[in-house]
N, C-alpha and C. Protein backbone atom coordinates (compact mmCIF):
# COMPACT_ATOMS: atom_id res chain seq x y z
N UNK A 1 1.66 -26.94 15.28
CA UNK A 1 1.94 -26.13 16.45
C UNK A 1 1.03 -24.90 16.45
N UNK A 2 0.38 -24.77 17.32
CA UNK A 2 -0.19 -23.17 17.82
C UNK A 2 0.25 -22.16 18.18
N UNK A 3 0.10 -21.57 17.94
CA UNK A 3 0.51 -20.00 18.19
C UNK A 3 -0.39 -19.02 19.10
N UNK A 4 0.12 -18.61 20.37
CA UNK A 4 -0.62 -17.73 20.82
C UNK A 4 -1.11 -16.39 20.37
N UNK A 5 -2.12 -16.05 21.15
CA UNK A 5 -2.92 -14.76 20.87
C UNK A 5 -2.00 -13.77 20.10
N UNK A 6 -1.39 -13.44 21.37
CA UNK A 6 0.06 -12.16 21.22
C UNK A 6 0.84 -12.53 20.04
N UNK A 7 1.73 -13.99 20.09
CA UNK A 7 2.14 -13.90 18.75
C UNK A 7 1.38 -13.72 17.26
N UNK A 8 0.40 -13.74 17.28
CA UNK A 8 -0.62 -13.59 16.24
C UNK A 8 -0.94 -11.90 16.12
N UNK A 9 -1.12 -11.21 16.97
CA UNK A 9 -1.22 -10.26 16.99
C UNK A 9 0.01 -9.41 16.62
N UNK A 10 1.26 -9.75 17.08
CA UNK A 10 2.24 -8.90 16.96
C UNK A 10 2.65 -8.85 15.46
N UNK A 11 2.68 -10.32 14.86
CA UNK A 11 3.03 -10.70 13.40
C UNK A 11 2.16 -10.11 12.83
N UNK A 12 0.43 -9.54 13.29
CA UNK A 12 -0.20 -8.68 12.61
C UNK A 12 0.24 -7.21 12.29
N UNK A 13 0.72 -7.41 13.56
CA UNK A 13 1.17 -5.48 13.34
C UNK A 13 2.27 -5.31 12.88
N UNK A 14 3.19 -6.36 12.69
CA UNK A 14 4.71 -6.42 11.83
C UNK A 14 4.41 -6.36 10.71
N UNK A 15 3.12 -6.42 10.42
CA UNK A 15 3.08 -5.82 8.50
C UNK A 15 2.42 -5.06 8.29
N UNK A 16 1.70 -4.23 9.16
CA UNK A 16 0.97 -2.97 8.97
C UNK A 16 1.89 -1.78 8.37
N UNK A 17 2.84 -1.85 8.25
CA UNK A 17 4.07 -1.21 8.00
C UNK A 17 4.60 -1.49 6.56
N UNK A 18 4.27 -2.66 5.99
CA UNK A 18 4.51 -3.72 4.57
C UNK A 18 3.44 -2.98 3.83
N UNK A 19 2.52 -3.32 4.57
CA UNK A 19 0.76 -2.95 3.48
C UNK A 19 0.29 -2.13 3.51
N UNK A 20 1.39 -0.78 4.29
CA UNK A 20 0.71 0.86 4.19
C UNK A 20 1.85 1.40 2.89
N UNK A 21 3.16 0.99 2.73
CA UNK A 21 3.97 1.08 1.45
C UNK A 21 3.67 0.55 0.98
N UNK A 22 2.98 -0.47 0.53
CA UNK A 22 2.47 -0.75 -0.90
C UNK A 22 1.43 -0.37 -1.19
N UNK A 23 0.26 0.10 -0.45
CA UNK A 23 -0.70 0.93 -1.05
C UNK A 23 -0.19 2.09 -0.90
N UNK A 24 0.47 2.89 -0.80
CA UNK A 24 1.40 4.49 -1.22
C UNK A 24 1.74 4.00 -2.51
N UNK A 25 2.87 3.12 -2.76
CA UNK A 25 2.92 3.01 -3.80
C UNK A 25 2.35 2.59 -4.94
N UNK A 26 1.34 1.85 -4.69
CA UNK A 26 0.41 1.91 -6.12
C UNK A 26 -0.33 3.05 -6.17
N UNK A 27 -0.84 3.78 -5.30
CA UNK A 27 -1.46 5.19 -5.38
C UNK A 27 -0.77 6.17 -5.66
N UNK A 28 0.48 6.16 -5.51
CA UNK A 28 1.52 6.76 -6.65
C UNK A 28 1.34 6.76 -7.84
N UNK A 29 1.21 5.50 -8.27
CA UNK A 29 1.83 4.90 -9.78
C UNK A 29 0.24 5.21 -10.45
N UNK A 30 -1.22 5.35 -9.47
CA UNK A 30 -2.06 5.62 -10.20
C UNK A 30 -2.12 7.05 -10.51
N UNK A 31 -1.43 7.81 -9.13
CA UNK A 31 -1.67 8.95 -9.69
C UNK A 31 -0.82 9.56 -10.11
N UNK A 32 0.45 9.01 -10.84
CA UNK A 32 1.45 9.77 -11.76
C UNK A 32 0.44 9.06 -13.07
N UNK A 33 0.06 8.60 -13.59
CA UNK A 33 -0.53 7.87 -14.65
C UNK A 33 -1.89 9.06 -15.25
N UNK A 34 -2.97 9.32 -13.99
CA UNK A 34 -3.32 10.15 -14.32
C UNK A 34 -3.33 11.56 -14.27
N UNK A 35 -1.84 11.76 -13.91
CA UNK A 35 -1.71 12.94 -14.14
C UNK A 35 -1.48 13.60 -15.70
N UNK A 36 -0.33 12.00 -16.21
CA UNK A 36 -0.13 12.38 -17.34
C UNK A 36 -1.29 12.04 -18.48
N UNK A 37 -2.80 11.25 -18.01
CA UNK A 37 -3.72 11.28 -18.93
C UNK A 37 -4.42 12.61 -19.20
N UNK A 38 -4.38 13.63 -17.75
CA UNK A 38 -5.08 14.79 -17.61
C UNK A 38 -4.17 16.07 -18.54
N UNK A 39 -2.85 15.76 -18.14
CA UNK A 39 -1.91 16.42 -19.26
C UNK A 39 -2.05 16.49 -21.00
N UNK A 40 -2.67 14.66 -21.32
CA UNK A 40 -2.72 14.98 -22.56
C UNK A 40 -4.01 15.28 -23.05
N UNK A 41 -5.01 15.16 -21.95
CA UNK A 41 -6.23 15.53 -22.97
C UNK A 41 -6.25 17.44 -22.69
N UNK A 42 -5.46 18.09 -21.59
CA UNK A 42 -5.67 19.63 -21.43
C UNK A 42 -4.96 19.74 -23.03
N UNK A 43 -4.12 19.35 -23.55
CA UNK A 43 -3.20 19.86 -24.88
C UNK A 43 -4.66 19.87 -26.43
């Protein structure tokens, strides 16, 4: 079965919303990581 334009498009933009929280959250997790590498080499 095919799927029109619009439905293709809309299911695109129904996860633009999915794949902007998960890159926050790994850019989190990189930058709590190096925060605490920058922490241990200032000591």
């Amino acid at each position: 079965m095919y799927y029109s334009e619009t439905k293709v498009i809309m299911g695109g933009l129904a996860h633009v919303p999915i794949l902007i929280f998960l890159v926050n959250f790994v850019k989190g997790k990189f930058e709590s990581i190096a925060a605490k590498v920058v922490e241990v080499k200032a000591e």
